[in-house]
C-alpha atoms as a PDB file:
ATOM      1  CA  UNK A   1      83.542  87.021 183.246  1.00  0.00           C
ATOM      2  CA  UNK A   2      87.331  86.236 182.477  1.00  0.00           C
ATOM      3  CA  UNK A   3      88.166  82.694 181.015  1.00  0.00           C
ATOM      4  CA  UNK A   4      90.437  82.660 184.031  1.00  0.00           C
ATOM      5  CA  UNK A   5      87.996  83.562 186.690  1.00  0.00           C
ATOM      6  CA  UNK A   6      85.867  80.713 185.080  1.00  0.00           C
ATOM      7  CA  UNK A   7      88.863  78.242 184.940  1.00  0.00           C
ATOM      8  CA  UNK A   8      88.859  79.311 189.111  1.00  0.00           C
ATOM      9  CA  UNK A   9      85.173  78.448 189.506  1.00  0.00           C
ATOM     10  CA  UNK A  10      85.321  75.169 187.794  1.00  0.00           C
ATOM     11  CA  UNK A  11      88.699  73.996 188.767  1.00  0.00           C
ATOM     12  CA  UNK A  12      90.467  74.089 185.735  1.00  0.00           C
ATOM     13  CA  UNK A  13      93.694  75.434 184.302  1.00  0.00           C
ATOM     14  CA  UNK A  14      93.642  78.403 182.346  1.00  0.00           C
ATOM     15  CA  UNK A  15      95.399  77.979 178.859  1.00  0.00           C
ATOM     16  CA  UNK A  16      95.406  81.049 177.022  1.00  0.00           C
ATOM     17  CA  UNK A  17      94.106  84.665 176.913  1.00  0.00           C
ATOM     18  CA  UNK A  18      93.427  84.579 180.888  1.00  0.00           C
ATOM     19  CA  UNK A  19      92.031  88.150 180.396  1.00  0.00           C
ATOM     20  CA  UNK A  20      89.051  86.821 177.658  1.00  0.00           C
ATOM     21  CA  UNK A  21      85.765  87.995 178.430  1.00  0.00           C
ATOM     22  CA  UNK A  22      83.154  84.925 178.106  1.00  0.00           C
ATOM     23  CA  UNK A  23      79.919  85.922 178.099  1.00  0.00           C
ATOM     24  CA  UNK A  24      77.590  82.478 177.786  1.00  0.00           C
ATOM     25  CA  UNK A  25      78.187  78.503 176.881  1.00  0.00           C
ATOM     26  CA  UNK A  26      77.091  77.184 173.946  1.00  0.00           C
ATOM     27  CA  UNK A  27      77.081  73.804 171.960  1.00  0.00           C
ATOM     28  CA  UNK A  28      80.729  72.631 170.332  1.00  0.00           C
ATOM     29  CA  UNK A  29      78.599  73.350 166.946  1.00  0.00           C
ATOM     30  CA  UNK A  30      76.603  76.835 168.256  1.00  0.00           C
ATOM     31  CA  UNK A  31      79.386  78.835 170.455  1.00  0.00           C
ATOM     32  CA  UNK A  32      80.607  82.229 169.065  1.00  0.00           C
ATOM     33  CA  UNK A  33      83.051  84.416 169.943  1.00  0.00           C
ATOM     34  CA  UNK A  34      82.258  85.338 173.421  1.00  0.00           C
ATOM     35  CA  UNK A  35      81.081  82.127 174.573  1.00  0.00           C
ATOM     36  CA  UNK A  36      82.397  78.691 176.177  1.00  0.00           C
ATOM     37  CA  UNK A  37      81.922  74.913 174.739  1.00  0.00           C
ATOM     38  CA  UNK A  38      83.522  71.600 175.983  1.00  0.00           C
ATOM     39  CA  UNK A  39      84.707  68.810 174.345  1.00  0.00           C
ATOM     40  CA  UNK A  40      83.142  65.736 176.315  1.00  0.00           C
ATOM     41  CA  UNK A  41      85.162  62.673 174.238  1.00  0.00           C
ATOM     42  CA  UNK A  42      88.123  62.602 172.214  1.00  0.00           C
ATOM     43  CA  UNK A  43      86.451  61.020 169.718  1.00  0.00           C
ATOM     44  CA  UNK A  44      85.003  64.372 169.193  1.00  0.00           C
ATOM     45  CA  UNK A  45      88.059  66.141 168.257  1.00  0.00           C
ATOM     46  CA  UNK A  46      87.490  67.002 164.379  1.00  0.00           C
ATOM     47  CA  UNK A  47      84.600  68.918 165.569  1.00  0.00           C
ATOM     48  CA  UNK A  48      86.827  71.448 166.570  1.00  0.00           C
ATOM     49  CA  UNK A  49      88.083  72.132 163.498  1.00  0.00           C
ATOM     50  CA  UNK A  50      84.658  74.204 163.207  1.00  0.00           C
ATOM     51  CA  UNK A  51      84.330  75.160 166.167  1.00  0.00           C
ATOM     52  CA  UNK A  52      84.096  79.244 166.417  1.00  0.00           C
ATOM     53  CA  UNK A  53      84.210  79.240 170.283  1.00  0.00           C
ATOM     54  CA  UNK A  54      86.088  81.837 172.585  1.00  0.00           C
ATOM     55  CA  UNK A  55      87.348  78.918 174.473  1.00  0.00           C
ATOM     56  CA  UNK A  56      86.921  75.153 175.102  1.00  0.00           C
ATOM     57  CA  UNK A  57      86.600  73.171 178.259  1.00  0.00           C
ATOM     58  CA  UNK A  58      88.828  69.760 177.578  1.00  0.00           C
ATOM     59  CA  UNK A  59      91.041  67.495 178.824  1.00  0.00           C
ATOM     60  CA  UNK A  60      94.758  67.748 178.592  1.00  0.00           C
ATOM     61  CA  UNK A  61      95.221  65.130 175.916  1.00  0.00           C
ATOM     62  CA  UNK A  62      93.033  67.107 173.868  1.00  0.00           C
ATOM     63  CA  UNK A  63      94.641  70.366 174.222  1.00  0.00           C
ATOM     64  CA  UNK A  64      96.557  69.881 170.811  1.00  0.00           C
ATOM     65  CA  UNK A  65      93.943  69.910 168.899  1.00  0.00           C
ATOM     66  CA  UNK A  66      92.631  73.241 169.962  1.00  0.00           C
ATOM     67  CA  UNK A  67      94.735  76.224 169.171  1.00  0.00           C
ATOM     68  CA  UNK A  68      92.396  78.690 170.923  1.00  0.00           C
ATOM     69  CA  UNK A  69      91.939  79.230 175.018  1.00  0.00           C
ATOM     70  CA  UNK A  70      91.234  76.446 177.226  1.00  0.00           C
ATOM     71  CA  UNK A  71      90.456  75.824 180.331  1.00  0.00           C
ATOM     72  CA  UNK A  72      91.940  72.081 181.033  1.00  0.00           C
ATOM     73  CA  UNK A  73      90.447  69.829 183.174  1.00  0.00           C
ATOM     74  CA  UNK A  74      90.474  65.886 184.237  1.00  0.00           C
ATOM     75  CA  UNK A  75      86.279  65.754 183.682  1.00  0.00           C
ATOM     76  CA  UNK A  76      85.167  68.491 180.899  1.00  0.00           C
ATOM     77  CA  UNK A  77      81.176  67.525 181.258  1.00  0.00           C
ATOM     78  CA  UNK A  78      81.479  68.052 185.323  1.00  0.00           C
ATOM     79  CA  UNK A  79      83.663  71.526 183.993  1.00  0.00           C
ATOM     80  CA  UNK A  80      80.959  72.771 182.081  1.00  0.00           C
ATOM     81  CA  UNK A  81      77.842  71.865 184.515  1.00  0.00           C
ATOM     82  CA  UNK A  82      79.397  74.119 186.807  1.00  0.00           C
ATOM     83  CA  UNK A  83      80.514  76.648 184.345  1.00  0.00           C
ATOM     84  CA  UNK A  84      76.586  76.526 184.095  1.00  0.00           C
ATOM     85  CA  UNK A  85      75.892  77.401 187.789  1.00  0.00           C
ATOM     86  CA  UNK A  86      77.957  79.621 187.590  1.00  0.00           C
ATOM     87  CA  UNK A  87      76.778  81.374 184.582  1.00  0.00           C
ATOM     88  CA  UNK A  88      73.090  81.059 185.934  1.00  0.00           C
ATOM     89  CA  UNK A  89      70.949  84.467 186.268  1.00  0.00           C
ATOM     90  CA  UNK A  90      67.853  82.383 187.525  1.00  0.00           C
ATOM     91  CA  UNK A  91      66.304  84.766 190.580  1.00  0.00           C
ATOM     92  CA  UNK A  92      67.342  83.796 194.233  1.00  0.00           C
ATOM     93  CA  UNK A  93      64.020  82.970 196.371  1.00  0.00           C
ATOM     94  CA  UNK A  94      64.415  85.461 199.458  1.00  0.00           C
ATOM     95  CA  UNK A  95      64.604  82.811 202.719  1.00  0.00           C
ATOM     96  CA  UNK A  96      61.807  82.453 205.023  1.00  0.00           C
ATOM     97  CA  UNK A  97      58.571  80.743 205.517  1.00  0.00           C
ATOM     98  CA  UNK A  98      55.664  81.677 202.426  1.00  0.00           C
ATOM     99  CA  UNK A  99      52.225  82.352 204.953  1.00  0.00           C
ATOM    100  CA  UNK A 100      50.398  79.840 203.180  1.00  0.00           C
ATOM    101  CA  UNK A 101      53.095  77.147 204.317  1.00  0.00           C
ATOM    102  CA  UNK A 102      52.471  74.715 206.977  1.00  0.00           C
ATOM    103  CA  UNK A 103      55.731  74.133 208.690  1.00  0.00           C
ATOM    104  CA  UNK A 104      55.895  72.102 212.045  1.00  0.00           C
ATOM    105  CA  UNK A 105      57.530  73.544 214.745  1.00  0.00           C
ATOM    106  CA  UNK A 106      60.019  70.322 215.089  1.00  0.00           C
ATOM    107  CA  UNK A 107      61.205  70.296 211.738  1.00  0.00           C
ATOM    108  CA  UNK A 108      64.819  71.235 211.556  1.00  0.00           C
ATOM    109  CA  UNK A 109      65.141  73.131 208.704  1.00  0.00           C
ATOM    110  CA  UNK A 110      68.294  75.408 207.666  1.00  0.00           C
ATOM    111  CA  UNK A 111      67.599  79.222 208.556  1.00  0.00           C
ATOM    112  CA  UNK A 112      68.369  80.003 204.505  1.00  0.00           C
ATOM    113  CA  UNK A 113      65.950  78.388 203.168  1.00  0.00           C
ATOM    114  CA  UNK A 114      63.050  79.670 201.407  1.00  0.00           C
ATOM    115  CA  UNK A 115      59.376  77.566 201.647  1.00  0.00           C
ATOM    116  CA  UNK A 116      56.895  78.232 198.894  1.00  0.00           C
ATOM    117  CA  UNK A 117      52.901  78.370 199.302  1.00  0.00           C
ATOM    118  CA  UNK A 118      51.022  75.588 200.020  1.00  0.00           C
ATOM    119  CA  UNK A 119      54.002  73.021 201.372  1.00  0.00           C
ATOM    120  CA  UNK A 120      53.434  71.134 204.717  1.00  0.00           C
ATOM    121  CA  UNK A 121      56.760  70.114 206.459  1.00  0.00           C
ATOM    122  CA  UNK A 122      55.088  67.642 208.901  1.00  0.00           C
ATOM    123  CA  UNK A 123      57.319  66.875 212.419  1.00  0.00           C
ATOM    124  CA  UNK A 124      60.450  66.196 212.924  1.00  0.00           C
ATOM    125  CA  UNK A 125      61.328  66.435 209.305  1.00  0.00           C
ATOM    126  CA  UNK A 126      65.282  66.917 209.386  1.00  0.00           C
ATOM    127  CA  UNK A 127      66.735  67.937 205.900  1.00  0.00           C
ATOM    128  CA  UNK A 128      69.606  70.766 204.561  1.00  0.00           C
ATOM    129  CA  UNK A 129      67.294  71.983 201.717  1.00  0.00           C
ATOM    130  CA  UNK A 130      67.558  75.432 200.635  1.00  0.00           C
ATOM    131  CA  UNK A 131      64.360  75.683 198.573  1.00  0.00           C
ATOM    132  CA  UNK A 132      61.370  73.831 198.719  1.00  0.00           C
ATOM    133  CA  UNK A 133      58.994  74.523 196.172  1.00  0.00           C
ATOM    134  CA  UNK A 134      55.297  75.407 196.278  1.00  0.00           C
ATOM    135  CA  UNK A 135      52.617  72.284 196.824  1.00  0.00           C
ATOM    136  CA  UNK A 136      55.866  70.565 198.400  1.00  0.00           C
ATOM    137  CA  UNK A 137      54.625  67.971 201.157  1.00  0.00           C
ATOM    138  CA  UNK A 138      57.607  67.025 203.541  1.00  0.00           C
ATOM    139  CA  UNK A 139      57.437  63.606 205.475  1.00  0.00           C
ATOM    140  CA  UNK A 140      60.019  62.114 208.291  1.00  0.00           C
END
C-alpha cells in the first residue's frame, strides 16, 4: 500500500515519498525497507539512528530526528494499532447463523454478523457484535 494511503487510514500526515510502497510493520529495531515502525516516546529518539525502516509513525516534535518518510500524528501507538487493522489478512467469517448455534428468536442481533458452532444467544439478548465465536454463551 502507499505510505500515503496508510497516512489516510490512520489519520496522519504524510511526510515524504507519498508514493512508497509499505508492505508490513515491524519493531523500531526489526523494520526493513518496505515496512512501517513508530516511535511511541521521545525518549526513544536515538533509536532511530538505527532504524532501517521505510517510514516511521511519530509525532511532530519528533519529526527532526527522522530524515526518512513519516506519517505524523498526535498519538503514534493509536497510529500504528490501526496501521495494524489495516494491514490485517486474517479471513473474514461469512455472516449468518453456524447450524449447530442456538440463537433465540428475540435476540437482536446485527444482520452481519457471523455465529460460530455451539453458541446459545438466550432471549432478548441485544448487542452490535459482528462475530461471536464458537462455544460462545450469550446472556441478557
Amino acid at each position: 500500500m502507499k505510505l500515503a494511503d496508510l497516512a489516510d487510514l490512520i489519520g496522519g500526515a504524510c511526510r515524504g515519498d507519498v508514493a512508497l510502497e509499505v508492505k508490513a510493520l515491524a519493531t523500531l529495531e526489526a523494520a526493513g525497507s518496505s515496512e512501517v515502525t513508530f516511535l511511541a516516546s521521545s525518549r526513544l529518539r536515538p533509536q532511530l539512528e538505527q532504524c532501517r525502516a521505510a517510514a516511521v509513525i511519530l509525532r511532530e516534535e519528533d519529526l527532526p530526528s527522522w530524515t526518512g518518510p513519516a506519517i505524523v500524528c498526535d498519538d503514534p501507538q493509536v497510529a500504528y494499532a490501526r496501521a495494524a487493522w489495516a494491514f490485517d489478512t486474517s479471513p473474514v467469517s461469512e455472516p449468518g447463523v453456524h447450524p449447530a448455534a442456538i440463537v433465540s428468536k428475540s435476540a437482536s442481533l446485527k444482520d452481519s454478523v457471523s455465529i460460530g458452532a455451539g453458541c446459545v444467544i438466550e432471549a432478548e439478548v441485544d448487542r452490535p457484535l459482528s462475530f461471536v465465536s464458537p462455544s460462545t454463551a450469550l446472556t441478557r
